[in-house]
Protein backbone atom coordinates (compact mmCIF):
# COMPACT_ATOMS: atom_id res chain seq x y z
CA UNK A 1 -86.41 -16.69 182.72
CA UNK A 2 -85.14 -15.11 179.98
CA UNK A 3 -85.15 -11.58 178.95
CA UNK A 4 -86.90 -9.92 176.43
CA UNK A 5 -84.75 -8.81 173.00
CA UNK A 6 -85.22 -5.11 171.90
CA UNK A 7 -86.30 -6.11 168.93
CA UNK A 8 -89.62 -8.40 170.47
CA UNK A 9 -89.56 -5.54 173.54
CA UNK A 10 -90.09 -2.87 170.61
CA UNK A 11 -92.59 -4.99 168.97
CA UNK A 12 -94.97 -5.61 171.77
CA UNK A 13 -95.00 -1.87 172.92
CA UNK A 14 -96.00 -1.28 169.34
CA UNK A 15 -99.64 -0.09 168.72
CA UNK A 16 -101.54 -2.17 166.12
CA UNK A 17 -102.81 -0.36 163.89
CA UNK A 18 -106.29 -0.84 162.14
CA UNK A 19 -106.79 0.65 158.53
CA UNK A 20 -109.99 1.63 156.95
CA UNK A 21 -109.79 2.74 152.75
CA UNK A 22 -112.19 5.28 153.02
CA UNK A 23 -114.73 6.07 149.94
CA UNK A 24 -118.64 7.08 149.57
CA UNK A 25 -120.14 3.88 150.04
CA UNK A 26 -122.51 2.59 152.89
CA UNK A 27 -120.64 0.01 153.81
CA UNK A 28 -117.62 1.82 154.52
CA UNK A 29 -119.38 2.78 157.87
CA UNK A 30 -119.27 -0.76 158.98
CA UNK A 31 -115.60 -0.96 158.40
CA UNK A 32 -114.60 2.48 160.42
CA UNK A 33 -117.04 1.10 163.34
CA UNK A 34 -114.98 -2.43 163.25
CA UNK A 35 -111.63 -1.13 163.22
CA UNK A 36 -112.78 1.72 166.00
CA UNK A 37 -113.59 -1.01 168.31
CA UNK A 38 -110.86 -3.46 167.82
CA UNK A 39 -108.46 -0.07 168.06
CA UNK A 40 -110.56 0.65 171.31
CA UNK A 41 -110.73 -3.15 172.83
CA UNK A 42 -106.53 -3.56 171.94
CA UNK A 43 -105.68 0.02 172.51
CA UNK A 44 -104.38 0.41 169.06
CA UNK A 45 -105.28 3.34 166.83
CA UNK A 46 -107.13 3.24 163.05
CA UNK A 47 -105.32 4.95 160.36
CA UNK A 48 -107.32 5.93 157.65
CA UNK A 49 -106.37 6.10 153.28
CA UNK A 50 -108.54 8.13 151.36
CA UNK A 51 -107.26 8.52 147.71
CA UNK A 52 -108.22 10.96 145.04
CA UNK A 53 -108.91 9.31 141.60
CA UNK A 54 -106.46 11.46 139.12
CA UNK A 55 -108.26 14.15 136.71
CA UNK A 56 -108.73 13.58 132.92
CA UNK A 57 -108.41 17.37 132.25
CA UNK A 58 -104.62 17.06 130.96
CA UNK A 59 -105.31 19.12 127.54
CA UNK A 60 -106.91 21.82 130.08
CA UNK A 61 -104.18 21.87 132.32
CA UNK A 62 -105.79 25.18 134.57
CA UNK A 63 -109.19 22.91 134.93
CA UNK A 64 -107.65 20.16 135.75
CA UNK A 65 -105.44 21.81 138.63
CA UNK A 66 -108.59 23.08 140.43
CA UNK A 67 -110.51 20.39 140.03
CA UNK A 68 -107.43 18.31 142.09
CA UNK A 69 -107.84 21.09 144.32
CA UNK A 70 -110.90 20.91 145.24
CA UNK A 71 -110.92 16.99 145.15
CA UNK A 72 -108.01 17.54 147.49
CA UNK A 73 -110.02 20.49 149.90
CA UNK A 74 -112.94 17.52 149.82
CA UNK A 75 -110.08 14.73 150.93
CA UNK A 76 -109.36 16.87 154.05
CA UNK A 77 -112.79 17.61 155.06
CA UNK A 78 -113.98 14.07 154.88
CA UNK A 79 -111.28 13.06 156.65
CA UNK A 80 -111.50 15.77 159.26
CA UNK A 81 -114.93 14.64 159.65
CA UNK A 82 -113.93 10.63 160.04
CA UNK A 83 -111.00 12.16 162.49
CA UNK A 84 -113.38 13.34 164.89
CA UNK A 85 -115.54 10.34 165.01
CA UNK A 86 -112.61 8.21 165.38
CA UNK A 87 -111.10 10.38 167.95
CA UNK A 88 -114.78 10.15 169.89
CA UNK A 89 -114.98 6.61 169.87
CA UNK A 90 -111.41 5.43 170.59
CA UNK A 91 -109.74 8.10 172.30
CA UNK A 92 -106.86 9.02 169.68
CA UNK A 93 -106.40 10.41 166.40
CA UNK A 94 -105.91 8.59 163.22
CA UNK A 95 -103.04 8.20 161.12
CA UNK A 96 -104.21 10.09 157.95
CA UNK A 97 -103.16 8.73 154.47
CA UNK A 98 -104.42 11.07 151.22
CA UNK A 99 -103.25 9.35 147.70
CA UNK A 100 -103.92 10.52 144.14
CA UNK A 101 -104.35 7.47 141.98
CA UNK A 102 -105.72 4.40 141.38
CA UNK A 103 -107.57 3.05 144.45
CA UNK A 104 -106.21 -0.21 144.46
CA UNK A 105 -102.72 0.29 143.58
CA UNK A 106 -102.48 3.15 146.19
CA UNK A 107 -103.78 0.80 149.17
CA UNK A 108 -101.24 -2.42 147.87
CA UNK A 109 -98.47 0.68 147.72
CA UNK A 110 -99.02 1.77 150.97
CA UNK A 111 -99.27 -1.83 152.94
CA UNK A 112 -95.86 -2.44 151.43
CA UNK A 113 -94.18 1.08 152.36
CA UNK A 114 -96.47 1.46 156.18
CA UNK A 115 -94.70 -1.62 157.96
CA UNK A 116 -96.94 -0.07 161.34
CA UNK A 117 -100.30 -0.91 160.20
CA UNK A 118 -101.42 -4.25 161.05
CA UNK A 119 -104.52 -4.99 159.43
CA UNK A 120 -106.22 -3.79 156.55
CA UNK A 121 -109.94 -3.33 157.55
CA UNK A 122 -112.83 -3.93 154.86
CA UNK A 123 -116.49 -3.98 154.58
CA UNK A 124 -118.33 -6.13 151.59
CA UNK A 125 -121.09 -4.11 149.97
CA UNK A 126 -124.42 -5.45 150.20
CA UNK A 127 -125.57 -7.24 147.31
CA UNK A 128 -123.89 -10.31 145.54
CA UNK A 129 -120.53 -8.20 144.49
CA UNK A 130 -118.57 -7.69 147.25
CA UNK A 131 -117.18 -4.18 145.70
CA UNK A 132 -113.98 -3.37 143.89
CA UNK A 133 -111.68 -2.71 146.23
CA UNK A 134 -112.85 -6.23 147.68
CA UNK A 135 -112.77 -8.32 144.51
CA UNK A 136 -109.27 -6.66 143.30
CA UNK A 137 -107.28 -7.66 146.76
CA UNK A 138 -109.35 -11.19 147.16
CA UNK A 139 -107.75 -11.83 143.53
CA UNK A 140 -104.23 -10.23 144.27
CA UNK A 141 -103.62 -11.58 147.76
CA UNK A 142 -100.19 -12.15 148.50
CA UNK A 143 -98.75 -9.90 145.56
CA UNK A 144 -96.83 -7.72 148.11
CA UNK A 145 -99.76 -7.48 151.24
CA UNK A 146 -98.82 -9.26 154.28
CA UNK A 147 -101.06 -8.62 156.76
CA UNK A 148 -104.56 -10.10 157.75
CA UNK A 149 -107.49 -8.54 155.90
CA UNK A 150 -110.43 -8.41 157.50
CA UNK A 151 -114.36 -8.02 155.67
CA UNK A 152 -116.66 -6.97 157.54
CA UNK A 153 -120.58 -7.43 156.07
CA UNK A 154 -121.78 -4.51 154.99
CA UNK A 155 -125.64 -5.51 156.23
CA UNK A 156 -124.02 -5.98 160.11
CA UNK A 157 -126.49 -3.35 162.16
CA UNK A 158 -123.81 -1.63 165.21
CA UNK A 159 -124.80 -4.04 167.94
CA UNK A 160 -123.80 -7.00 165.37
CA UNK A 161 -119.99 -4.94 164.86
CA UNK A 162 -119.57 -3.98 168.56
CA UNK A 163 -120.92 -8.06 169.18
CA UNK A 164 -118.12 -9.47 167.38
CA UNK A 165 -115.22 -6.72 168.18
């Protein structure tokens, strides 16, 4: 029997982790409750990435700082928010991620800095267009992400998400 290297010891006493891109949509829910389960069935832990779209207020340069402030006070309480109903359902605190950008491009940056997380967690919006976020990775896969992404239907009811997970 051989023994394990450091390297593979290292790697199976690391947690996988489960992110969720967090925005205002419904289906966004769905995702959180996914990767909260599989984080609670696989003791891993769910990170979370929200980012803040950039300002247009450049000519008014004192608008446009408070408005990022505020978008940036908003960030934290949403996530604070998310935090504690992660925390209540799996037992651990997230990883927090807050961006200013694009949306896309700050989720692809991130997957190629974060070597810890371990799979990108999605829901589809409900309807016949899956969403942005969705339809931008589905047609960029494998520019720079390598890890599994998983959708999630955004018309799966709690039992169906705790069913499957």
């Amino acid at each position: 029997m051989s023994e394990a290297t450091p390297k593979s010891a290292t790697q199976a006493a690391r947690q996988r982790v489960f992110l969720v891109v967090v925005d205002e949509s419904e289906e966004m829910r769905n995702a959180l409750r996914f990767a909260c389960r599989r984080a609670q069935n696989t003791r891993g832990r769910v990170a979370l990435l929200y980012v803040i779209e950039p300002t247009e207020f450049q000519h008014w340069l004192g608008v446009g700082r408070v408005m990022e402030e505020e978008a940036r006070a908003e960030a934290e309480r949403r996530l604070q928010a998310l935090a504690d109903q992660v925390y209540a359902e799996t037992g651990t605190m997230p990883v927090v991620h807050i961006r200013i950008g694009d949306r896309a491009e700050q989720l692809v940056a991130l997957l190629k800095e974060d070597d810890t997380i371990s799979l990108l967690v999605l829901a589809t919006a409900v309807g016949s267009n899956p969403g942005p976020l969705v339809t931008y990775l589905m047609s960029n896969l494998g520019r720079g992400i390598r890890i599994p992404v998983t959708l999630v239907p955004g018309q799966l009811t709690d039992a169906e998400i705790d069913a499957v997970t």
